[in-house]
PDB file of N, CA and C in Angstrom:
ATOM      1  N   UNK A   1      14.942 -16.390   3.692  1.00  0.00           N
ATOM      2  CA  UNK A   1      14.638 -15.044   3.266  1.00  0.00           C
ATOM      3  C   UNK A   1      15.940 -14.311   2.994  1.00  0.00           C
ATOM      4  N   UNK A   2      15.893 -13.158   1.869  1.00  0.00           N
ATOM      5  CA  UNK A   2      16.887 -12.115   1.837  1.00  0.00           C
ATOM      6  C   UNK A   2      17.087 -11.350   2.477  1.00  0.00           C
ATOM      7  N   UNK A   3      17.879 -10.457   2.440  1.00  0.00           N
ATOM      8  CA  UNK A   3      17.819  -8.916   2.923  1.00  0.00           C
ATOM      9  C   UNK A   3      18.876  -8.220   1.964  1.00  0.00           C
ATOM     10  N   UNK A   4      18.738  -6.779   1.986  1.00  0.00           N
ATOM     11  CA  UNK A   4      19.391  -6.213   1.197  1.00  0.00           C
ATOM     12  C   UNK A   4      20.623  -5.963   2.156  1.00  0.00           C
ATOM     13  N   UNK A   5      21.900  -5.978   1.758  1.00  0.00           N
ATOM     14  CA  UNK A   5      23.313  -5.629   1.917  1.00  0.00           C
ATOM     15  C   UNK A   5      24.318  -4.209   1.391  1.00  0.00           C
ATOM     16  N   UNK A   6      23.688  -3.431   1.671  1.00  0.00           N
ATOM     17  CA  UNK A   6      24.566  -2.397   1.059  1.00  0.00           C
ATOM     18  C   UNK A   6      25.806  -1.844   0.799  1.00  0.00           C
ATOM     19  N   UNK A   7      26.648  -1.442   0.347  1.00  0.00           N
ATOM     20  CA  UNK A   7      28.353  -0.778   0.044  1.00  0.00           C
ATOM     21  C   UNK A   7      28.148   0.436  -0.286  1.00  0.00           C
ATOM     22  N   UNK A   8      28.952   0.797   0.283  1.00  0.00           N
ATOM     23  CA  UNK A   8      29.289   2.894   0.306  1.00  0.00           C
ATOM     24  C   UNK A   8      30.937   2.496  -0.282  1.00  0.00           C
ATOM     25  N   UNK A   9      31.374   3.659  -0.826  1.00  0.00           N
ATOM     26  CA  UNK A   9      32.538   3.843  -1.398  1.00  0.00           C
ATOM     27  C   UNK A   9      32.739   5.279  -0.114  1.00  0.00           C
ATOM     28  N   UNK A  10      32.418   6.268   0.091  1.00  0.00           N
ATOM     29  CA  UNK A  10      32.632   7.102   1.087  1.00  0.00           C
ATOM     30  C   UNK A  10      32.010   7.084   2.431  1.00  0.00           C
ATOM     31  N   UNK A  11      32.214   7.363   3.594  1.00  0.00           N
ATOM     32  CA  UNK A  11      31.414   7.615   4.607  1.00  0.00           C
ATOM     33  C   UNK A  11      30.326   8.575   4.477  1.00  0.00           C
ATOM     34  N   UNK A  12      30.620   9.398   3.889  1.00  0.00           N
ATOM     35  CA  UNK A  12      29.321  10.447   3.867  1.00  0.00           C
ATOM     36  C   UNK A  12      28.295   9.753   2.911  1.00  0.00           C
ATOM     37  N   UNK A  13      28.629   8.918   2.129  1.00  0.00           N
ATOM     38  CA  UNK A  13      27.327   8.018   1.640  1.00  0.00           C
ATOM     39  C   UNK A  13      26.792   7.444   2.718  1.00  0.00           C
ATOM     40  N   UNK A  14      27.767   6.694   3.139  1.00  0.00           N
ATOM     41  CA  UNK A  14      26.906   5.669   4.719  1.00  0.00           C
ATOM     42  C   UNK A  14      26.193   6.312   5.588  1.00  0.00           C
ATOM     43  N   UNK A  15      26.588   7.525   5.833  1.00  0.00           N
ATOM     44  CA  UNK A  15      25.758   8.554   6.908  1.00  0.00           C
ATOM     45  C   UNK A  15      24.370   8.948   6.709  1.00  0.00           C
ATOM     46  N   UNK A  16      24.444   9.074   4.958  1.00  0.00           N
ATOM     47  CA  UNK A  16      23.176   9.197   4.108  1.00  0.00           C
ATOM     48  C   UNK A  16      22.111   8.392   4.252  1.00  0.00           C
ATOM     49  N   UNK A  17      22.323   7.215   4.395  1.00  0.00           N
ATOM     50  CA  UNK A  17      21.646   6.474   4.177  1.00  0.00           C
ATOM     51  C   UNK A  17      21.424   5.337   2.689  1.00  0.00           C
ATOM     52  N   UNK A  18      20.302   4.224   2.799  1.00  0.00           N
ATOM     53  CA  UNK A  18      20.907   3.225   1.777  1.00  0.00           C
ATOM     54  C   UNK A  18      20.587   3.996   0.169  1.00  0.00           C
ATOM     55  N   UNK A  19      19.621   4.981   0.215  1.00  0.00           N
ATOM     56  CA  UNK A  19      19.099   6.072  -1.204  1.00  0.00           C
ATOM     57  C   UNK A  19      20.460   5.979  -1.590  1.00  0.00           C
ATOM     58  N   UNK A  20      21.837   6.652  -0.716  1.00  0.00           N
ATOM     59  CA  UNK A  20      23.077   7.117  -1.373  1.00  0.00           C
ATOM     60  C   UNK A  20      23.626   5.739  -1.561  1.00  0.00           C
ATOM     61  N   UNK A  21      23.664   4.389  -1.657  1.00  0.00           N
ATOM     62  CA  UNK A  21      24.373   3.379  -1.661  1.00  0.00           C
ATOM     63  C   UNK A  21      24.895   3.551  -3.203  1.00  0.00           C
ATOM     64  N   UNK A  22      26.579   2.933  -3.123  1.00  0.00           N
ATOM     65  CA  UNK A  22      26.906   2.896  -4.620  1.00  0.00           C
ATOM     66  C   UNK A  22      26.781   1.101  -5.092  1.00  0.00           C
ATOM     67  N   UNK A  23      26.305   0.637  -3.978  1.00  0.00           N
ATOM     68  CA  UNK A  23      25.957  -0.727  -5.106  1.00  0.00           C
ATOM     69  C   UNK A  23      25.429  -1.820  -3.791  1.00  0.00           C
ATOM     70  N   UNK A  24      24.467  -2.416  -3.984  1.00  0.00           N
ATOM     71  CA  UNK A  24      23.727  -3.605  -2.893  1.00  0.00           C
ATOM     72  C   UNK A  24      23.858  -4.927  -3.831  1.00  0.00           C
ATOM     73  N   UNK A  25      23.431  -5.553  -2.752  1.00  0.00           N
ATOM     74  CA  UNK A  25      23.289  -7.117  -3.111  1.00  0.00           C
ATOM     75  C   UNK A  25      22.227  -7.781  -1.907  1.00  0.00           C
ATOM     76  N   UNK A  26      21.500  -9.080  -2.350  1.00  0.00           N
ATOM     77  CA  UNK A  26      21.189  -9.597  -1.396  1.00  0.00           C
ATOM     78  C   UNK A  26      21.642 -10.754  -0.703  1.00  0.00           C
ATOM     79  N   UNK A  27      21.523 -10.445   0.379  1.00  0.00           N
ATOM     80  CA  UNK A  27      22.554 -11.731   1.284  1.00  0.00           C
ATOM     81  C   UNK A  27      21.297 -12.366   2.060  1.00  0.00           C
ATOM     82  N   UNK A  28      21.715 -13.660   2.517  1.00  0.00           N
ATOM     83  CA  UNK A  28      21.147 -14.724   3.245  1.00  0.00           C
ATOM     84  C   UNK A  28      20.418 -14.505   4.798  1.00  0.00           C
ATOM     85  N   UNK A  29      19.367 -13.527   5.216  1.00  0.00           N
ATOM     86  CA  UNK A  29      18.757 -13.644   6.397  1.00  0.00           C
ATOM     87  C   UNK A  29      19.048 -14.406   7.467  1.00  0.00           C
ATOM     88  N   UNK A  30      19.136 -14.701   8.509  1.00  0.00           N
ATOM     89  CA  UNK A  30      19.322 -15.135   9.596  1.00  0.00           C
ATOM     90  C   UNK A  30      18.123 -14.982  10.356  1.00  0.00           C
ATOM     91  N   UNK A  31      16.940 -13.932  10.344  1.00  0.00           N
ATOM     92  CA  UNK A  31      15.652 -14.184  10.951  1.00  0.00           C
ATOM     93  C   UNK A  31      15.216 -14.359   9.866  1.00  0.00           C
ATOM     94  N   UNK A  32      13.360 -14.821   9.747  1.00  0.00           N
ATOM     95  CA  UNK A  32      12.744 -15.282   9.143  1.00  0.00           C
ATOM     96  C   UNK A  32      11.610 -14.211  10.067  1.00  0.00           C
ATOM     97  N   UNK A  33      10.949 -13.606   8.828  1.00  0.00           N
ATOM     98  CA  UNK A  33       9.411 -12.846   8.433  1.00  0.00           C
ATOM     99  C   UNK A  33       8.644 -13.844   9.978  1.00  0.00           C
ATOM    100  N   UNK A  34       7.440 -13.224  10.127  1.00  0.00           N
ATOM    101  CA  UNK A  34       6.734 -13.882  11.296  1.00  0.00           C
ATOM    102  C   UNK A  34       5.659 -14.117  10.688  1.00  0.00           C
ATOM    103  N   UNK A  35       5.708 -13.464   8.995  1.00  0.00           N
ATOM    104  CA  UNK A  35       4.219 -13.322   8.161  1.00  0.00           C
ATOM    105  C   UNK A  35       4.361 -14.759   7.620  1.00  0.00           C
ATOM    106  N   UNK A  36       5.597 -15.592   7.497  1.00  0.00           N
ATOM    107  CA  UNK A  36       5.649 -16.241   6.319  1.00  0.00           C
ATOM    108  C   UNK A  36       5.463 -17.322   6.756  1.00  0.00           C
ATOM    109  N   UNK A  37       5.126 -18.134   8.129  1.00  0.00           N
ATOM    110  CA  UNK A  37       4.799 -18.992   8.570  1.00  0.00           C
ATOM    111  C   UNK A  37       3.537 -19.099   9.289  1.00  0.00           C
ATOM    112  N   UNK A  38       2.659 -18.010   9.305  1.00  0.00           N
ATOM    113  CA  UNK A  38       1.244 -18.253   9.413  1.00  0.00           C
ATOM    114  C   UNK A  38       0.466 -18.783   8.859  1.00  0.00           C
ATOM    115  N   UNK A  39      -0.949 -19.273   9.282  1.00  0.00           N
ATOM    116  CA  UNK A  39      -1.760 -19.614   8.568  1.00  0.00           C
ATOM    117  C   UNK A  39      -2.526 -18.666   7.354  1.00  0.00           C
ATOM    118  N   UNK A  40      -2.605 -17.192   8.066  1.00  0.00           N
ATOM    119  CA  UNK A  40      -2.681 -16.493   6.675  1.00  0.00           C
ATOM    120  C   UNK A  40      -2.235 -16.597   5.806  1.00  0.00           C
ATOM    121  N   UNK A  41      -0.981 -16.305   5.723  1.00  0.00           N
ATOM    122  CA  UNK A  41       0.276 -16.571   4.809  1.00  0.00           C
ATOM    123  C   UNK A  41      -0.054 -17.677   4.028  1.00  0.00           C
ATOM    124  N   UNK A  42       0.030 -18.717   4.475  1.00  0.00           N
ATOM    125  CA  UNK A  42      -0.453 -19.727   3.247  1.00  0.00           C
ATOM    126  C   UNK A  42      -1.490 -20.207   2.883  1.00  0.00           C
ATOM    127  N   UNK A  43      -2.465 -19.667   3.622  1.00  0.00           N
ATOM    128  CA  UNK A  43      -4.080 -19.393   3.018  1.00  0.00           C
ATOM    129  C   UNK A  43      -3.956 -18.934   1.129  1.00  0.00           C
ATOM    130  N   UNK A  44      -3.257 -17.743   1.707  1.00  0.00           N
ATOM    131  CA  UNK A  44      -3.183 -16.780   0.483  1.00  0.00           C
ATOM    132  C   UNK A  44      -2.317 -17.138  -0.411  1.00  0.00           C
ATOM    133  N   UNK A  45      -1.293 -17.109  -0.024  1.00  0.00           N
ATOM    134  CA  UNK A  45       0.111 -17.337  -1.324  1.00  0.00           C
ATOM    135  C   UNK A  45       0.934 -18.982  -1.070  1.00  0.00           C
ATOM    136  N   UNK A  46       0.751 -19.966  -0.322  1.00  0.00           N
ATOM    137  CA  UNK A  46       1.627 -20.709  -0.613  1.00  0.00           C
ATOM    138  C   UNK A  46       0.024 -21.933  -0.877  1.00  0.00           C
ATOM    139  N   UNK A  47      -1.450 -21.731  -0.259  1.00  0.00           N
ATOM    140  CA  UNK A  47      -2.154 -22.322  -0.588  1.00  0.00           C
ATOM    141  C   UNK A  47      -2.748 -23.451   0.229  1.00  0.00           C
ATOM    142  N   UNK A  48      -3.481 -24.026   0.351  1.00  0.00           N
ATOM    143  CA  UNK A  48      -3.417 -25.536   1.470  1.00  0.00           C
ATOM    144  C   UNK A  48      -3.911 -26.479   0.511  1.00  0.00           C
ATOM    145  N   UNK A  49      -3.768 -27.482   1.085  1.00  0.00           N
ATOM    146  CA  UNK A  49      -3.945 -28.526   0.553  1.00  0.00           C
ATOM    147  C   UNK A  49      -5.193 -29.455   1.608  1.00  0.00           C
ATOM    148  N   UNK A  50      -5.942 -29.789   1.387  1.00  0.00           N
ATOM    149  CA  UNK A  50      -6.687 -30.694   2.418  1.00  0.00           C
ATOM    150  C   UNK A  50      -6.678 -31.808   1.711  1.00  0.00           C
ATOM    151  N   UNK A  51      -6.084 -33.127   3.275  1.00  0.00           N
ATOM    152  CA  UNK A  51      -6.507 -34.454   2.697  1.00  0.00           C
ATOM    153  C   UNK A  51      -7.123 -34.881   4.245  1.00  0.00           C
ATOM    154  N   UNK A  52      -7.536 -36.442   4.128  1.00  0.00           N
ATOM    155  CA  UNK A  52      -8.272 -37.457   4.750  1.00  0.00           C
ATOM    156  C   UNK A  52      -7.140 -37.011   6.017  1.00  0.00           C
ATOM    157  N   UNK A  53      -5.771 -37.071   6.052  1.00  0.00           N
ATOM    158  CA  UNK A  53      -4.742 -36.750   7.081  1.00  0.00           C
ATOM    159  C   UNK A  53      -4.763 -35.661   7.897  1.00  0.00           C
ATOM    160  N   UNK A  54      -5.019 -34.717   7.250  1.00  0.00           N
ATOM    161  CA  UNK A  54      -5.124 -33.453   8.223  1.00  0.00           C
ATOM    162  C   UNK A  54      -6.611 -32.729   7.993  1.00  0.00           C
ATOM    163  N   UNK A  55      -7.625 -33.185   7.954  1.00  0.00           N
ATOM    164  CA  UNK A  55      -8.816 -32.507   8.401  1.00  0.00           C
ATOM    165  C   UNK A  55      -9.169 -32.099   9.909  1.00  0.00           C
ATOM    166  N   UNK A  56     -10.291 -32.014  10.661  1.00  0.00           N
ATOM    167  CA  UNK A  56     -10.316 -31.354  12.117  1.00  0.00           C
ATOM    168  C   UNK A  56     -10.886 -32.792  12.105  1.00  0.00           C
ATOM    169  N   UNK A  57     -11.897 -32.871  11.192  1.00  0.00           N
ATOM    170  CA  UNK A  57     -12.765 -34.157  11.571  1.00  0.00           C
ATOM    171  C   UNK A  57     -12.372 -35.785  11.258  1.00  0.00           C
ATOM    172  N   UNK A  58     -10.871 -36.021  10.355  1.00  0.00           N
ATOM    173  CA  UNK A  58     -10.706 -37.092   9.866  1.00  0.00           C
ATOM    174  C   UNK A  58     -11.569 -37.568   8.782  1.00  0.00           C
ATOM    175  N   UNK A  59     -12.033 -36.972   8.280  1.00  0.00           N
ATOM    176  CA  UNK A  59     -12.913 -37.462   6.765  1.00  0.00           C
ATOM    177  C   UNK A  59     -12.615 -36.733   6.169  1.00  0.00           C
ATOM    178  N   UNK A  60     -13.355 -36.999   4.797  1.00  0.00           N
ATOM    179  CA  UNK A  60     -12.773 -36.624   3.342  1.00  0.00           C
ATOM    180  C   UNK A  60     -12.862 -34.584   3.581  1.00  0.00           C
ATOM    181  N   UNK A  61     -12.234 -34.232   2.662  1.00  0.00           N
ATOM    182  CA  UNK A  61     -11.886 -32.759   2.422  1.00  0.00           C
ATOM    183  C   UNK A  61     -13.775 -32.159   1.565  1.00  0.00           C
ATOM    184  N   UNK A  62     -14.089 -32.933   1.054  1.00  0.00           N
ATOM    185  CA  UNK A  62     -15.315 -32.693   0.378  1.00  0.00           C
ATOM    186  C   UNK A  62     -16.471 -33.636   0.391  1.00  0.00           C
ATOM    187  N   UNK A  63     -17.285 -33.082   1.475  1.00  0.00           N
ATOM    188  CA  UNK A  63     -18.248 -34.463   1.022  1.00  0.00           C
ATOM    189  C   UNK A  63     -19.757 -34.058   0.466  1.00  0.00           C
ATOM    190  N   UNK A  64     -20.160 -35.130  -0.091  1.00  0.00           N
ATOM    191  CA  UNK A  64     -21.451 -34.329  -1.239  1.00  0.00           C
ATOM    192  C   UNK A  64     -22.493 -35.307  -0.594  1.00  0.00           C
ATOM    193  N   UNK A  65     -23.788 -34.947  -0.200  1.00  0.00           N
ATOM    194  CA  UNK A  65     -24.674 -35.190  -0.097  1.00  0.00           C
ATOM    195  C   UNK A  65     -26.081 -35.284  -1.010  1.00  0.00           C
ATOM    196  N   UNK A  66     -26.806 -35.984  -1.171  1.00  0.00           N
ATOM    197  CA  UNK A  66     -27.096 -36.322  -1.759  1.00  0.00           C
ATOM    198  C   UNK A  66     -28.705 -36.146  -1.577  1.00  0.00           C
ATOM    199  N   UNK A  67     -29.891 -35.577  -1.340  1.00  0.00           N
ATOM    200  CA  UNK A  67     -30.944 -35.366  -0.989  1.00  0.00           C
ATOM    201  C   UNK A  67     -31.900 -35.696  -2.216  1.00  0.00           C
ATOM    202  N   UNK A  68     -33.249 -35.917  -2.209  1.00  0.00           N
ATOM    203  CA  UNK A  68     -34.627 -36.212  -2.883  1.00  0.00           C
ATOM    204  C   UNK A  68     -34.867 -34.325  -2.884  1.00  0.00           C
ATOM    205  N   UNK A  69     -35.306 -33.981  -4.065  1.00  0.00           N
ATOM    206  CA  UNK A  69     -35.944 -32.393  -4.294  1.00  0.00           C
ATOM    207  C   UNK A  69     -37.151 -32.471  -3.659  1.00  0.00           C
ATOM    208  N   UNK A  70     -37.603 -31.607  -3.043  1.00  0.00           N
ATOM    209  CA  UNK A  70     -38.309 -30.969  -2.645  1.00  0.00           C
ATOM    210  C   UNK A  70     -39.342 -29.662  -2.695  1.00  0.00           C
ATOM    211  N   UNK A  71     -40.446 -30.025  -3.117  1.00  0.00           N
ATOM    212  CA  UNK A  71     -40.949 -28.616  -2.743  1.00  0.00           C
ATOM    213  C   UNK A  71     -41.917 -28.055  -1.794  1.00  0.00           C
ATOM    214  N   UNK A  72     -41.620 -26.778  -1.716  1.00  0.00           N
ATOM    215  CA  UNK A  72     -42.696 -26.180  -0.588  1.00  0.00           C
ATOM    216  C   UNK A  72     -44.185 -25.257  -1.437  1.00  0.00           C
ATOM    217  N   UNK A  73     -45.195 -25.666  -1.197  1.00  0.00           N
ATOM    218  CA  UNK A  73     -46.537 -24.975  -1.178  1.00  0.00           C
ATOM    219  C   UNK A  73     -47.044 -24.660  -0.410  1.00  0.00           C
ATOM    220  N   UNK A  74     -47.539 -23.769  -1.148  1.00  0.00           N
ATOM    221  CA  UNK A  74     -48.859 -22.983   0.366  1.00  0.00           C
ATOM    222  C   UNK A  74     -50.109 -23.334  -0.105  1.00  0.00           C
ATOM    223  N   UNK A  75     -50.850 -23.790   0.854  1.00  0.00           N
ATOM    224  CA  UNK A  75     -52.098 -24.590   1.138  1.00  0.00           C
ATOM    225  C   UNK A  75     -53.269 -23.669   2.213  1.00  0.00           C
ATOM    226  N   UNK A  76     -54.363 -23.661   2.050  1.00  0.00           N
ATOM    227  CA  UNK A  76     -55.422 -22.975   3.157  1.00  0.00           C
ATOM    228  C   UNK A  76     -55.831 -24.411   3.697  1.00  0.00           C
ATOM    229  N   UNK A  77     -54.895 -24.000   4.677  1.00  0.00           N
ATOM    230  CA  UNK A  77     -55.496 -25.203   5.946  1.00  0.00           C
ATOM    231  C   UNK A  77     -55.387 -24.564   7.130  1.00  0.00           C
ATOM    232  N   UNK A  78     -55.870 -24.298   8.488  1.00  0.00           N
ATOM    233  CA  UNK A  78     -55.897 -24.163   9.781  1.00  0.00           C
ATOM    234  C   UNK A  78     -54.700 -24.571  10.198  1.00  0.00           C
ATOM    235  N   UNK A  79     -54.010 -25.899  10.326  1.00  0.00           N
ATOM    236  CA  UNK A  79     -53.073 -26.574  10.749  1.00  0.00           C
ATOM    237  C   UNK A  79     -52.039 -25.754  10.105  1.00  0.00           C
ATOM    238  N   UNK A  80     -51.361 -26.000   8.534  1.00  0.00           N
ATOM    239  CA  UNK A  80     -50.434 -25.626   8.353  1.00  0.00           C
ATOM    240  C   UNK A  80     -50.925 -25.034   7.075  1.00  0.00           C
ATOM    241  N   UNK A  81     -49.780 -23.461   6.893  1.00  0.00           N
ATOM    242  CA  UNK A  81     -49.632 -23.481   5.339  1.00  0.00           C
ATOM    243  C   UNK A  81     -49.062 -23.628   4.198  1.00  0.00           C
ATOM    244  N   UNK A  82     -48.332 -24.340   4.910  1.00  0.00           N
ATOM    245  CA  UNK A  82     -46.879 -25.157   3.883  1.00  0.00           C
ATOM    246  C   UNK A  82     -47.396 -26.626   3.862  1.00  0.00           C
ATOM    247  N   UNK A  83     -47.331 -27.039   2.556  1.00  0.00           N
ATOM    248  CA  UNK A  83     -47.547 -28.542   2.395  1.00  0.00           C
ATOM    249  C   UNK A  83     -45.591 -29.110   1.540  1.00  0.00           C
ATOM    250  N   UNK A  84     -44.892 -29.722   2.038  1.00  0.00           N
ATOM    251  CA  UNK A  84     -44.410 -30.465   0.887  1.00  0.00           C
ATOM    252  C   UNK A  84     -44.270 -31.771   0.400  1.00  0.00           C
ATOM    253  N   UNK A  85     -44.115 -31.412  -1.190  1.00  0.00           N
ATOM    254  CA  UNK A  85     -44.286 -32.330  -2.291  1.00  0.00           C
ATOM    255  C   UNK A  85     -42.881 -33.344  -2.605  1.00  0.00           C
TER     256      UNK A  85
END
């Protein structure tokens, strides 16, 4: 990560604050964000990836099932009033 680096040419700029800076740059961080290594974090912007390797369950990332259609009717019977077809 960056951070901004600021330069004053006078002290009474520096006192000001970085608004009065006469010129920044960004220099090389030494901490690191606490956002940028969460799981949010790369939910959203860096993304995941799922394979066979890192699932919870060890199987595929997508699995498709495959079922016979079905339908439901209503029937006048005592027992039930759903029949399906």
């Amino acid at each position: 990560m960056d951070e901004y680096e600021y330069y004053y040419n006078t002290e009474a700029n520096a006192n000001r604050g970085p608004l009065h800076a006469d010129s920044s740059s960004f220099k090389r961080s030494d901490v690191q964000s606490i956002a940028y290594s969460t799981n949010l974090y790369r939910a959203f912007y860096q993304g995941t990836l799922l394979t066979k390797d890192n699932t919870i369950d060890g199987k595929e990332p997508i699995e498709v099932n495959q079922v016979q259609p079905t339908t439901i009717t209503t029937q006048d019977s005592d027992i039930s009033k759903l029949r399906t077809e």
